[in-house]
PDB file of N, CA and C in Angstrom:
ATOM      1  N   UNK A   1     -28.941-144.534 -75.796  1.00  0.00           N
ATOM      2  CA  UNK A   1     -28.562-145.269 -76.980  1.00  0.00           C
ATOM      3  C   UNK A   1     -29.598-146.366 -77.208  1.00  0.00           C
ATOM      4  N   UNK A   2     -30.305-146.346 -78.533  1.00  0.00           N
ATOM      5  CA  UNK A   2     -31.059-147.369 -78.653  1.00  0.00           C
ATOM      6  C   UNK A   2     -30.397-148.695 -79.243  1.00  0.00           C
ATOM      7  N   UNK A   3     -30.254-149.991 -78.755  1.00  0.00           N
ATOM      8  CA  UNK A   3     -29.858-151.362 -79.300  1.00  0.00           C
ATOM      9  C   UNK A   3     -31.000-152.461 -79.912  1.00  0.00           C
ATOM     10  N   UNK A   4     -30.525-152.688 -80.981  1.00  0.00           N
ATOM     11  CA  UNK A   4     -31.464-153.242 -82.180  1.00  0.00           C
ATOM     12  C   UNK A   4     -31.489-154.629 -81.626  1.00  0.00           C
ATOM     13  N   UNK A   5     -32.476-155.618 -81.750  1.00  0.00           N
ATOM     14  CA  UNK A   5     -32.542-157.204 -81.387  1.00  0.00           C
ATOM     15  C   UNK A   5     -31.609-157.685 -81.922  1.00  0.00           C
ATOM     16  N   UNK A   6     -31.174-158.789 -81.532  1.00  0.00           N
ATOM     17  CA  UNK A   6     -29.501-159.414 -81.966  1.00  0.00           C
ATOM     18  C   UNK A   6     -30.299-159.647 -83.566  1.00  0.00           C
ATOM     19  N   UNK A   7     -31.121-160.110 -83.928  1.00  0.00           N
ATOM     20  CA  UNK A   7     -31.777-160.484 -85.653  1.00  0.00           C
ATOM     21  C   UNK A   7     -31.793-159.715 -86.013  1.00  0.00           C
ATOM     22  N   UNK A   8     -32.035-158.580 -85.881  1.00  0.00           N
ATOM     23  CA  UNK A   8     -32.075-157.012 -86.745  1.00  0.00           C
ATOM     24  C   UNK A   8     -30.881-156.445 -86.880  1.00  0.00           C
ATOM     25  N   UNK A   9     -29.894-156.960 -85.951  1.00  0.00           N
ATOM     26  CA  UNK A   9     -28.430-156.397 -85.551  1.00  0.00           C
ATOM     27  C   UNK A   9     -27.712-157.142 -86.658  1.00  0.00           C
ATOM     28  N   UNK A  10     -28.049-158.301 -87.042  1.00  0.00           N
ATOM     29  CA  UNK A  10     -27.254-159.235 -87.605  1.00  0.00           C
ATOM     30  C   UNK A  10     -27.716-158.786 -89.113  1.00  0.00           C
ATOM     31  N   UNK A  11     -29.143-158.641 -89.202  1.00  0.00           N
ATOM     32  CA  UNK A  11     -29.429-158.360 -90.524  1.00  0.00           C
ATOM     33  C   UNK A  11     -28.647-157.358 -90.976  1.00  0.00           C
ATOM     34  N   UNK A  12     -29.035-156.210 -90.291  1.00  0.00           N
ATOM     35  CA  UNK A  12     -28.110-154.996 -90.197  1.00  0.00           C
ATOM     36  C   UNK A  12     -26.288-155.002 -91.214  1.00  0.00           C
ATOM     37  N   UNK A  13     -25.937-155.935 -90.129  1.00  0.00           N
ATOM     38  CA  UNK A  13     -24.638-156.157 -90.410  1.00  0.00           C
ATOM     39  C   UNK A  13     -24.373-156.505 -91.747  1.00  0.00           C
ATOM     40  N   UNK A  14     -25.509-158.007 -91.947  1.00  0.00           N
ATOM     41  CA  UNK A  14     -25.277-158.584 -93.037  1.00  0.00           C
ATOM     42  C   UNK A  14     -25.519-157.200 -94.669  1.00  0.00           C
ATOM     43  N   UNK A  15     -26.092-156.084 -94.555  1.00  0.00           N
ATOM     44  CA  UNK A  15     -26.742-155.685 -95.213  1.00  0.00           C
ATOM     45  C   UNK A  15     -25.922-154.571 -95.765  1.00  0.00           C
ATOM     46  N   UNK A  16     -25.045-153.978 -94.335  1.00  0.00           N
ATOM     47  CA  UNK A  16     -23.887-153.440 -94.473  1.00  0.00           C
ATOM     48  C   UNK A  16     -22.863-153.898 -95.231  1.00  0.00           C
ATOM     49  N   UNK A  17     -22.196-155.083 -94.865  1.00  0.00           N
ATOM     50  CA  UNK A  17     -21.337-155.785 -95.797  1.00  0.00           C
ATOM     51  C   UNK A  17     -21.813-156.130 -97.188  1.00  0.00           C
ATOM     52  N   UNK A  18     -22.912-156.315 -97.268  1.00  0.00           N
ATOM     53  CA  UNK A  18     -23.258-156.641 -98.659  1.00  0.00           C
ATOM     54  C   UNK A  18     -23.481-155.352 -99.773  1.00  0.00           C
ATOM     55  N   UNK A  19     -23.476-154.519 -98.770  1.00  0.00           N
ATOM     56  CA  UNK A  19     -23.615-152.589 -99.747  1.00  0.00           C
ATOM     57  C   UNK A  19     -22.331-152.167-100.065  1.00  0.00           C
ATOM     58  N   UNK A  20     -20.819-152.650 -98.973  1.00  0.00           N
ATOM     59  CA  UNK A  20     -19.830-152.564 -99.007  1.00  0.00           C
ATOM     60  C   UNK A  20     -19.012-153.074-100.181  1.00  0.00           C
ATOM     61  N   UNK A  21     -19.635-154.556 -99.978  1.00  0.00           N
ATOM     62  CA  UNK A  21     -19.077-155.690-101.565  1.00  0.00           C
ATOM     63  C   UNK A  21     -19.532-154.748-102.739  1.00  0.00           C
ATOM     64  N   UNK A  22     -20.742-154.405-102.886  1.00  0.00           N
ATOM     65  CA  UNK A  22     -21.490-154.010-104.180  1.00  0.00           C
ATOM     66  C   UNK A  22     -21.079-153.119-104.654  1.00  0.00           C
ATOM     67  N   UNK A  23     -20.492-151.617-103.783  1.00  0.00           N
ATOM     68  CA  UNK A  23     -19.741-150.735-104.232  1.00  0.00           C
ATOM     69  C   UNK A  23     -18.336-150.233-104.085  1.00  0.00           C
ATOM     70  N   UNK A  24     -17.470-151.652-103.352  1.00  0.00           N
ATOM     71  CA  UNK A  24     -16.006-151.418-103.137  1.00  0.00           C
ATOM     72  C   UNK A  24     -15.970-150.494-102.338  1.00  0.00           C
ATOM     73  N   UNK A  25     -16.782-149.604-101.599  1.00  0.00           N
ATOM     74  CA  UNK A  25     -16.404-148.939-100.597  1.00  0.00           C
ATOM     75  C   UNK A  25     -16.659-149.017 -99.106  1.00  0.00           C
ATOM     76  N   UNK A  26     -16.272-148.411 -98.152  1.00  0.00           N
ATOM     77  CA  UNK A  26     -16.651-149.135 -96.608  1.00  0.00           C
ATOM     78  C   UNK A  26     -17.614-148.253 -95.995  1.00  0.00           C
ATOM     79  N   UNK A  27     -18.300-148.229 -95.874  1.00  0.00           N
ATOM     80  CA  UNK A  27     -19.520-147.569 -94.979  1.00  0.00           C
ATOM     81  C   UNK A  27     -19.106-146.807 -93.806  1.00  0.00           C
ATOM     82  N   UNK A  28     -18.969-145.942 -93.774  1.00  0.00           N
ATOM     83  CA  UNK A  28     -18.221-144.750 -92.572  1.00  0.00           C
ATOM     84  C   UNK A  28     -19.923-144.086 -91.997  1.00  0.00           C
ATOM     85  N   UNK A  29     -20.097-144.546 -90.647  1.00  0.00           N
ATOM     86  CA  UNK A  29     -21.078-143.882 -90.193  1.00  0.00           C
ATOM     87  C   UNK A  29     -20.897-142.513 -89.826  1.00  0.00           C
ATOM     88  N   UNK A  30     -22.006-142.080 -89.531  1.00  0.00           N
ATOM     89  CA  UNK A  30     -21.798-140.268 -89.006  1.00  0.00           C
ATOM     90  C   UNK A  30     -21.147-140.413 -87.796  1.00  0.00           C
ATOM     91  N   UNK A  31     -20.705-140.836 -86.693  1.00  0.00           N
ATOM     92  CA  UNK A  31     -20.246-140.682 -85.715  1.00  0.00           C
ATOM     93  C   UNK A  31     -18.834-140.629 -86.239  1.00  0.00           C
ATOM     94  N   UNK A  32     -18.111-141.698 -87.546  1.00  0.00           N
ATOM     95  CA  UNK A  32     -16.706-142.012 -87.451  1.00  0.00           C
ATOM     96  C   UNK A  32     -16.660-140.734 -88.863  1.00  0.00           C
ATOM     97  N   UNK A  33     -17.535-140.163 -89.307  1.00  0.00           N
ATOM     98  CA  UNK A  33     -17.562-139.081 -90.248  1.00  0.00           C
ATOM     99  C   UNK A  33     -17.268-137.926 -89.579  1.00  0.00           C
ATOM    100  N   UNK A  34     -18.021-137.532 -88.301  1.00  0.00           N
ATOM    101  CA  UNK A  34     -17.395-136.225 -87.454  1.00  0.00           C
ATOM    102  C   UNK A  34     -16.176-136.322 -86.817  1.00  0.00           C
ATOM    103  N   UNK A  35     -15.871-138.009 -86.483  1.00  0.00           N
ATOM    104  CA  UNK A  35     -14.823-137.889 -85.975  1.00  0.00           C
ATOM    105  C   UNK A  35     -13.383-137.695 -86.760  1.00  0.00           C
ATOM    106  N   UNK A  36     -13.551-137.769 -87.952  1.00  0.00           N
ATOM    107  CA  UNK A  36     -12.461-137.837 -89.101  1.00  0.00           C
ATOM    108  C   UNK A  36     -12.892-136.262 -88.956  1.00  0.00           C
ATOM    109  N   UNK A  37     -13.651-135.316 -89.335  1.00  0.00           N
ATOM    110  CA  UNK A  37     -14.164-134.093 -89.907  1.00  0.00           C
ATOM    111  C   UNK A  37     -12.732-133.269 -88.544  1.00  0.00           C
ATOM    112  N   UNK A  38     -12.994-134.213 -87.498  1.00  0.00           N
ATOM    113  CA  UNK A  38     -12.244-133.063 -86.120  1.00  0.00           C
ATOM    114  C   UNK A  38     -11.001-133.389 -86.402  1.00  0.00           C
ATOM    115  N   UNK A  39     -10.743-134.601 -86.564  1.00  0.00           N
ATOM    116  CA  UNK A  39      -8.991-134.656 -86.571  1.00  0.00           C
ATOM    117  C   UNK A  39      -8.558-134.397 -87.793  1.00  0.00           C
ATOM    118  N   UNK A  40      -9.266-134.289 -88.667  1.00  0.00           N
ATOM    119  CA  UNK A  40      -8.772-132.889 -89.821  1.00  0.00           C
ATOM    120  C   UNK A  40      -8.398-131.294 -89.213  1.00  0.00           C
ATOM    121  N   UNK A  41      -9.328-131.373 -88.694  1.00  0.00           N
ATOM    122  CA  UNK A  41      -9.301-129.965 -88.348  1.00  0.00           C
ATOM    123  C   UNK A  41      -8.382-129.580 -87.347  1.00  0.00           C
ATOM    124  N   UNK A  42      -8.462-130.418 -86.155  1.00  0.00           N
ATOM    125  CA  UNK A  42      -7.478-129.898 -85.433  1.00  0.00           C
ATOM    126  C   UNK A  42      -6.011-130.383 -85.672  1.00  0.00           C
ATOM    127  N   UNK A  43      -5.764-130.955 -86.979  1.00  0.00           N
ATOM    128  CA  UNK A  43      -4.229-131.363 -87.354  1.00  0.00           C
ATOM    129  C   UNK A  43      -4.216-129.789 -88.220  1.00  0.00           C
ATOM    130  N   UNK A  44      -4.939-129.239 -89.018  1.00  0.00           N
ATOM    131  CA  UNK A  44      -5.164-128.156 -89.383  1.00  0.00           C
ATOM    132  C   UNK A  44      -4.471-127.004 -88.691  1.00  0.00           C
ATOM    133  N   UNK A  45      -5.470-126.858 -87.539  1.00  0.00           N
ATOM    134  CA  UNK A  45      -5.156-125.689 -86.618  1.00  0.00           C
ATOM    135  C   UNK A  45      -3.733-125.817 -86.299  1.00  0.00           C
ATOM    136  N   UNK A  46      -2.740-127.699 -85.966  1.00  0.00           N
ATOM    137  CA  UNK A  46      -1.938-127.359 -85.402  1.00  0.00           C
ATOM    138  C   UNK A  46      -0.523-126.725 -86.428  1.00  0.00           C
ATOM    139  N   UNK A  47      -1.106-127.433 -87.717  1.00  0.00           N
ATOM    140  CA  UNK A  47      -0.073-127.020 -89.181  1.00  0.00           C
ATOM    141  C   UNK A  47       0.036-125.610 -89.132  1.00  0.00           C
ATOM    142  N   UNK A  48      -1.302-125.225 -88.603  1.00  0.00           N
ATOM    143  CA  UNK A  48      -1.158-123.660 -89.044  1.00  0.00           C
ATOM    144  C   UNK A  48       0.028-122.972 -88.165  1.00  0.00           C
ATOM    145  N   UNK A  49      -0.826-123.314 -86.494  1.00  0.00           N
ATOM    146  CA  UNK A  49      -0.141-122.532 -85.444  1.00  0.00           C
ATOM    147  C   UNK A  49       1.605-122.835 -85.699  1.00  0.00           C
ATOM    148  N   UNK A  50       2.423-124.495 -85.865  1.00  0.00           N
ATOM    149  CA  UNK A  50       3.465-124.318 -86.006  1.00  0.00           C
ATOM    150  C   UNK A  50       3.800-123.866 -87.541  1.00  0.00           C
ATOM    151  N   UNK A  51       3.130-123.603 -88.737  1.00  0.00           N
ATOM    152  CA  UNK A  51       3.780-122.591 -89.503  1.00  0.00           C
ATOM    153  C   UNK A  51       4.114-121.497 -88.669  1.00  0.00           C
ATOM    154  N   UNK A  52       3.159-120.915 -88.069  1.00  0.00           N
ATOM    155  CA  UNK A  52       3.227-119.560 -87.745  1.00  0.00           C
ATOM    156  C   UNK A  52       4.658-119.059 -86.693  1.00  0.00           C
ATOM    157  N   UNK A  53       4.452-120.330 -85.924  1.00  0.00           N
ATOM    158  CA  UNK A  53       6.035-120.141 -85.427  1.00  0.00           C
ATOM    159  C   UNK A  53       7.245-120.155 -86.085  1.00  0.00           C
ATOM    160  N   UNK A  54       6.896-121.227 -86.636  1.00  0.00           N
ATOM    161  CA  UNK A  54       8.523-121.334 -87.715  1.00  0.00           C
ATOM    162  C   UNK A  54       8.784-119.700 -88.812  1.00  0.00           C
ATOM    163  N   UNK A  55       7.716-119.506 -89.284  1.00  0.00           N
ATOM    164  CA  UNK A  55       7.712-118.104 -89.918  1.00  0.00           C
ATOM    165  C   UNK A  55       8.163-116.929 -88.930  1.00  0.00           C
ATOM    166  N   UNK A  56       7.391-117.240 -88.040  1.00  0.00           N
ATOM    167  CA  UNK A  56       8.013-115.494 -86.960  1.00  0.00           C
ATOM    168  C   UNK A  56       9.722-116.057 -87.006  1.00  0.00           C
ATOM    169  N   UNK A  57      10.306-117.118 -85.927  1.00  0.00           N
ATOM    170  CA  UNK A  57      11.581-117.516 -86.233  1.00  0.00           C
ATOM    171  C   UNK A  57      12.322-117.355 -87.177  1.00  0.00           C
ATOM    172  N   UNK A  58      12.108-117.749 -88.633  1.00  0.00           N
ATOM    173  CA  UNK A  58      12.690-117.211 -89.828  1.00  0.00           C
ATOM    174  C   UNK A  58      12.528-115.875 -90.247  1.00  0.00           C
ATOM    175  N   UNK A  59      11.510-114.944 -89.944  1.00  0.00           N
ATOM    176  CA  UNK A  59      11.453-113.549 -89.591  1.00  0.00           C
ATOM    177  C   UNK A  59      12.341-112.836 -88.870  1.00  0.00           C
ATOM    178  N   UNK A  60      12.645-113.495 -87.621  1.00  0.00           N
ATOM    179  CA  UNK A  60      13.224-112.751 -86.865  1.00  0.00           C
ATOM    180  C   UNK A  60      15.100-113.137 -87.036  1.00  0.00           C
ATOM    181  N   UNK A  61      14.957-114.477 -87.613  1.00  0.00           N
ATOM    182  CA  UNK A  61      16.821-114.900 -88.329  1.00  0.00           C
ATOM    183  C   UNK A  61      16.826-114.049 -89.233  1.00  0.00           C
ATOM    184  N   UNK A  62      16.102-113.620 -90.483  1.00  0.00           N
ATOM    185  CA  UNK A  62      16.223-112.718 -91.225  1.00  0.00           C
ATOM    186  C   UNK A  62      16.974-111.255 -90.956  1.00  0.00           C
ATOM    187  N   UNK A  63      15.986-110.835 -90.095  1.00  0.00           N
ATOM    188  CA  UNK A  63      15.997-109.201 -89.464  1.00  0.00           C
ATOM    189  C   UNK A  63      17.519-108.774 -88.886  1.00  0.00           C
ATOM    190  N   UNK A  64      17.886-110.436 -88.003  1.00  0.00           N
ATOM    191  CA  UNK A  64      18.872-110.365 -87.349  1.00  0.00           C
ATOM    192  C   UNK A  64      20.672-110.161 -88.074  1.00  0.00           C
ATOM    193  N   UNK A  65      19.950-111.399 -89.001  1.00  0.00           N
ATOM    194  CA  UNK A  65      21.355-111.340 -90.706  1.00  0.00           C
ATOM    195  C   UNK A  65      21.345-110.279 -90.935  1.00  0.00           C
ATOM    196  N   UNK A  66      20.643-109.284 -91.196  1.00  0.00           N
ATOM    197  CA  UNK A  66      20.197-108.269 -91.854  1.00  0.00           C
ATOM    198  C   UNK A  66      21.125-106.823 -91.842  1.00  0.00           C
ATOM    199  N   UNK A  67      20.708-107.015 -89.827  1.00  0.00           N
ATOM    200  CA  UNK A  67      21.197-105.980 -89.398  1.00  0.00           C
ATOM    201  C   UNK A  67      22.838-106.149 -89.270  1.00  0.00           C
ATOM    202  N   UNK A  68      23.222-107.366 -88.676  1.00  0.00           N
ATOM    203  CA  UNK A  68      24.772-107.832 -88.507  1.00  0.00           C
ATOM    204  C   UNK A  68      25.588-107.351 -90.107  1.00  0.00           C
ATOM    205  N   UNK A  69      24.791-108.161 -90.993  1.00  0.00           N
ATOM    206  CA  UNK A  69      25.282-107.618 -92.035  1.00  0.00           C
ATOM    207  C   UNK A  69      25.507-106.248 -92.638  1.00  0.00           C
ATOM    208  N   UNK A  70      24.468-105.466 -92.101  1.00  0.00           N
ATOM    209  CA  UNK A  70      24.740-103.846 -92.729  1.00  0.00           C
ATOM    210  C   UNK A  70      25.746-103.226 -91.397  1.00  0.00           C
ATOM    211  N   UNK A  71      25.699-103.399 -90.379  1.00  0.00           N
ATOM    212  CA  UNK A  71      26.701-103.265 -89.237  1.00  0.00           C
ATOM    213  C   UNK A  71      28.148-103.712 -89.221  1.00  0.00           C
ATOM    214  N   UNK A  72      28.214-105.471 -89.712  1.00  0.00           N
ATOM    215  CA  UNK A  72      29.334-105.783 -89.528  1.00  0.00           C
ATOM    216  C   UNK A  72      30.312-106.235 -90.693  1.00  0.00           C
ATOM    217  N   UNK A  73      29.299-106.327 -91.904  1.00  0.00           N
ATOM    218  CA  UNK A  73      29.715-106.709 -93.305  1.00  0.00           C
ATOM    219  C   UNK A  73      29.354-108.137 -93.317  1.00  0.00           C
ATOM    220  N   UNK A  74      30.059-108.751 -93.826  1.00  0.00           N
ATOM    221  CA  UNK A  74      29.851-110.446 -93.764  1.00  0.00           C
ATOM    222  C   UNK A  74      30.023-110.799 -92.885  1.00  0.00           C
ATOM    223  N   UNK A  75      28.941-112.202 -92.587  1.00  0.00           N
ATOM    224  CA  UNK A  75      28.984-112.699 -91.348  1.00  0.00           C
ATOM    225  C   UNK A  75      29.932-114.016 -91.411  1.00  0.00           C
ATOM    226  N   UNK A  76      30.553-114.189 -90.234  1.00  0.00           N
ATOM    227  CA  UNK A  76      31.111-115.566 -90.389  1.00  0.00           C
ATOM    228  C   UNK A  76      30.162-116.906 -90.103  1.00  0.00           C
ATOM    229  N   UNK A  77      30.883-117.523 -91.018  1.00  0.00           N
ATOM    230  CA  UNK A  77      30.172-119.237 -90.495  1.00  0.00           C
ATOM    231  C   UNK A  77      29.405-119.405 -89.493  1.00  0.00           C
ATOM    232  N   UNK A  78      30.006-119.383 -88.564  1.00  0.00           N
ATOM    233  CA  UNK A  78      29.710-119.945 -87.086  1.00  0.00           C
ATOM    234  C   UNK A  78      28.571-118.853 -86.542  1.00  0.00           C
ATOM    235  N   UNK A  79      28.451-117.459 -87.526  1.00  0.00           N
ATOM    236  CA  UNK A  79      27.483-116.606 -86.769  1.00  0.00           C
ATOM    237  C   UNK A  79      26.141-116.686 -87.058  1.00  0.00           C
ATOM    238  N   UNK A  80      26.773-117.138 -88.903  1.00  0.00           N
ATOM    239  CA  UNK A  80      25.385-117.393 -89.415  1.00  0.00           C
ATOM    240  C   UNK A  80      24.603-119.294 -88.680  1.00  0.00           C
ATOM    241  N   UNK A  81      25.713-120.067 -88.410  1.00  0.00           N
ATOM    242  CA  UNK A  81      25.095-120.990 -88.161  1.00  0.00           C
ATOM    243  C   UNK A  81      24.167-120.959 -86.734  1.00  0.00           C
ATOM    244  N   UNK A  82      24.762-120.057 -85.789  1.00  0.00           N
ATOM    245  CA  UNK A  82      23.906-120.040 -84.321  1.00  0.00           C
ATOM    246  C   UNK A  82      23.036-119.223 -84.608  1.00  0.00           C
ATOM    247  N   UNK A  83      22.653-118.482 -85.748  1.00  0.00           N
ATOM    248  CA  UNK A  83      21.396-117.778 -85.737  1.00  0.00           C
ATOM    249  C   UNK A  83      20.437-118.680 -86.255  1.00  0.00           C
ATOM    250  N   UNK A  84      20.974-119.814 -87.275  1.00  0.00           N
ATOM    251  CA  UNK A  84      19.995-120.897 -87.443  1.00  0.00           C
ATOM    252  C   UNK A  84      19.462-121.447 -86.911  1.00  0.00           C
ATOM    253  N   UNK A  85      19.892-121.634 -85.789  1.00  0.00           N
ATOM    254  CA  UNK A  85      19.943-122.677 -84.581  1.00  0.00           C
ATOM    255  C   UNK A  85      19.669-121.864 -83.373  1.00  0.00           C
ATOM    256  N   UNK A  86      19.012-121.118 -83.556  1.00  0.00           N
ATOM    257  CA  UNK A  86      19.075-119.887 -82.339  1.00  0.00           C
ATOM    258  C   UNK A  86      17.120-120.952 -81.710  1.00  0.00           C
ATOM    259  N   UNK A  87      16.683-120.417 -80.427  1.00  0.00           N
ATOM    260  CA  UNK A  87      15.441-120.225 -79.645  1.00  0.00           C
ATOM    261  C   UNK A  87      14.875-118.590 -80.320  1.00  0.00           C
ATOM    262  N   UNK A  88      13.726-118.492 -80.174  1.00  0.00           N
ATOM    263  CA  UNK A  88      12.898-117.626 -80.084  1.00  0.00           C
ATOM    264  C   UNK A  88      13.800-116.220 -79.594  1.00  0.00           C
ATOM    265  N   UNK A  89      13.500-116.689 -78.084  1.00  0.00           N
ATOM    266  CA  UNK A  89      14.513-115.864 -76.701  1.00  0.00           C
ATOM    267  C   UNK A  89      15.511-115.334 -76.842  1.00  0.00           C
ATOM    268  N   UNK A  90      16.836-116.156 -77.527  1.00  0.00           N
ATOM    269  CA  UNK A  90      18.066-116.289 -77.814  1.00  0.00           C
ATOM    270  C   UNK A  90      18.130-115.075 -79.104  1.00  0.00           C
ATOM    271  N   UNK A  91      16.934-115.458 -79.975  1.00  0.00           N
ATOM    272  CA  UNK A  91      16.771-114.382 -81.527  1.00  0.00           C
ATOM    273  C   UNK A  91      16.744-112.837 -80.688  1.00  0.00           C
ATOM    274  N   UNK A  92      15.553-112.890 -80.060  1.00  0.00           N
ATOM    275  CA  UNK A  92      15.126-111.117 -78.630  1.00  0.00           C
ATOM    276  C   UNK A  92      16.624-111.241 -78.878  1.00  0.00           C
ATOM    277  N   UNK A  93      16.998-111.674 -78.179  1.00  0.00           N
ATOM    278  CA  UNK A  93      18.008-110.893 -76.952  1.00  0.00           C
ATOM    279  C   UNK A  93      19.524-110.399 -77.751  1.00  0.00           C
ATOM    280  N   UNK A  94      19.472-111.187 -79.041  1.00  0.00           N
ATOM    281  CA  UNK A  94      20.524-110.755 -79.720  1.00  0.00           C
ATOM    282  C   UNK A  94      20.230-109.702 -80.818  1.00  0.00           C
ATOM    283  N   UNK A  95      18.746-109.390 -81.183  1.00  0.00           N
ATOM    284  CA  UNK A  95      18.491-108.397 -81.984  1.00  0.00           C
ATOM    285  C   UNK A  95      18.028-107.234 -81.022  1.00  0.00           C
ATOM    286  N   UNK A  96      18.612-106.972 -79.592  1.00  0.00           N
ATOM    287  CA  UNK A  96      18.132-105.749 -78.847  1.00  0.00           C
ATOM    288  C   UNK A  96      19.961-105.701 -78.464  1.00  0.00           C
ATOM    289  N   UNK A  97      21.133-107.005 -78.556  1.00  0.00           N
ATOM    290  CA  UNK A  97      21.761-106.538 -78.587  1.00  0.00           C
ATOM    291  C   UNK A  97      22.577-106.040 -79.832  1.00  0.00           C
ATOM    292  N   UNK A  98      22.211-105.708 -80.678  1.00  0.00           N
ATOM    293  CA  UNK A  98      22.914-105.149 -82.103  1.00  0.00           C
ATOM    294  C   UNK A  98      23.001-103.927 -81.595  1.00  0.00           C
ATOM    295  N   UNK A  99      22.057-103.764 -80.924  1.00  0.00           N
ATOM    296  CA  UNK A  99      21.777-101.732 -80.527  1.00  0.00           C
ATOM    297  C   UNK A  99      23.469-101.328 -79.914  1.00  0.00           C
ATOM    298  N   UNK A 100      23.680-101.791 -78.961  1.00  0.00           N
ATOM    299  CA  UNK A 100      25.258-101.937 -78.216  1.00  0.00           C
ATOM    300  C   UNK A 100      25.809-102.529 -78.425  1.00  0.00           C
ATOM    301  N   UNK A 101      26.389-103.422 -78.682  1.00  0.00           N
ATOM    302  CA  UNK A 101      27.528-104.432 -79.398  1.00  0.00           C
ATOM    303  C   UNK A 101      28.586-103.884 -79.710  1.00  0.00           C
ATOM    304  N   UNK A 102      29.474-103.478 -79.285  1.00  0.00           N
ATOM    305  CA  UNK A 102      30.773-102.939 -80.335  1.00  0.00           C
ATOM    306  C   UNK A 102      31.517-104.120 -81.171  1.00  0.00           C
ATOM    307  N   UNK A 103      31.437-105.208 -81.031  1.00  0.00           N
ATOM    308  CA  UNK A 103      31.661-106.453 -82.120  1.00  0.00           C
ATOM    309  C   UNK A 103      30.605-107.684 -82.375  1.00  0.00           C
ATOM    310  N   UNK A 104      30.996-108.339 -83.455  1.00  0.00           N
ATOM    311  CA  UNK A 104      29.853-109.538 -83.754  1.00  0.00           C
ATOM    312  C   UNK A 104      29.770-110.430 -82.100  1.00  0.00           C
ATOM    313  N   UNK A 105      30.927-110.607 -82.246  1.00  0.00           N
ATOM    314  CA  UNK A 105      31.091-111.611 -80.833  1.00  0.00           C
ATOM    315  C   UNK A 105      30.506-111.420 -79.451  1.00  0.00           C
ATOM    316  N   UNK A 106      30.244-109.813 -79.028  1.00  0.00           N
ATOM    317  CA  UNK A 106      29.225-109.177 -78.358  1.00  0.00           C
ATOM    318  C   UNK A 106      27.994-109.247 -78.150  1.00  0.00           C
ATOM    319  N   UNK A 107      27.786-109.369 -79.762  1.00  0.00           N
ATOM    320  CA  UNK A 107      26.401-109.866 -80.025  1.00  0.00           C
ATOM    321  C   UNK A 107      25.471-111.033 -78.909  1.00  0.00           C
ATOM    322  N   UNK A 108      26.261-112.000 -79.501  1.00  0.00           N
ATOM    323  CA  UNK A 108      25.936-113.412 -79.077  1.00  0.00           C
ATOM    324  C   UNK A 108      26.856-113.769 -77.699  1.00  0.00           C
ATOM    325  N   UNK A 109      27.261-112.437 -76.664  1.00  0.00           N
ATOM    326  CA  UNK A 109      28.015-112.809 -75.717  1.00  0.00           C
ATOM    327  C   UNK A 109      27.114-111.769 -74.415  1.00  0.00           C
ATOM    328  N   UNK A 110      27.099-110.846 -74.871  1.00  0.00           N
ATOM    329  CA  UNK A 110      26.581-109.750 -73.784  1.00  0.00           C
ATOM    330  C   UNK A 110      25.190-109.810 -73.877  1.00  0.00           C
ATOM    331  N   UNK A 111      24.332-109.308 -72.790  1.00  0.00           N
ATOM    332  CA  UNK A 111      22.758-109.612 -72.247  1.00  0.00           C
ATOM    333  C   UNK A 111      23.083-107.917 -72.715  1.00  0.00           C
ATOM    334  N   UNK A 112      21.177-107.389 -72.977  1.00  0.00           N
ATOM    335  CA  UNK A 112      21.564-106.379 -73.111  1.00  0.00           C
ATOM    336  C   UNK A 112      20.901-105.862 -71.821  1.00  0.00           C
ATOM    337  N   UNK A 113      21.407-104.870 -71.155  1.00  0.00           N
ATOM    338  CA  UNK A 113      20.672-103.760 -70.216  1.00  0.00           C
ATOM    339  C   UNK A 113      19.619-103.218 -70.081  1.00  0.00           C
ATOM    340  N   UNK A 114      19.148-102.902 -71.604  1.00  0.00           N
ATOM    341  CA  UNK A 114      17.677-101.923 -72.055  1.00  0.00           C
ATOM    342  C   UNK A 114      16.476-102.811 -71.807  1.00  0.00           C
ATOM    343  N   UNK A 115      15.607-102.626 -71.196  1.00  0.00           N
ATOM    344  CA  UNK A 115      14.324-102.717 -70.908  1.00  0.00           C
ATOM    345  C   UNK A 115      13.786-102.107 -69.835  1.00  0.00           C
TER     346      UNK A 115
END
């Protein structure tokens, strides 16, 4: 890292602030320019990755209504609300048990066997 004489440092400064006054805006060097450029980006990546979860999840609440419904007719309250509220895991394990289930309550009660 090269460091400027404290008089050149000061000029510096002074020269900065005075470019700042002149055009109302603040002088963002390249170091605090890449560093804004990354935490764009990786707030980016993370918007994306948790869309992508929340979408598979609402994918897989979908699939699950779907099937209960053409199986069991209307769902009750409480079935549709724990599928809202369901884990990832919890979504598996109740859309492998639709396959066997002989009631809704089965569903969301029995592990299934198959794998």
């Amino acid at each position: 890292m090269m460091k400027l004489p404290v008089a050149l440092e000061q000029q510096l400064q002074h020269e900065i602030q005075a470019l700042e006054e002149s055009t109302k805006m603040q002088y963002v060097t390249s170091i605090e320019r890449m560093a804004i450029a990354k935490g764009l980006e990786q707030g980016l990546e993370q918007g994306l990755e948790q869309g992508l979860e929340r979408g598979v999840l609402k994918g897989e609440q979908k699939t699950l209504r779907r099937l209960l419904e053409r199986r069991f007719h209307a769902l009750p309250h409480w079935a549709v609300e724990r599928i809202s509220q369901a884990s990832e895991a919890e979504l598996e394990q109740w859309l492998d048990n639709v396959l066997d289930a002989t009631s809704i309550e089965a569903i969301f009660t029995e592990l299934s066997t198959a794998h």
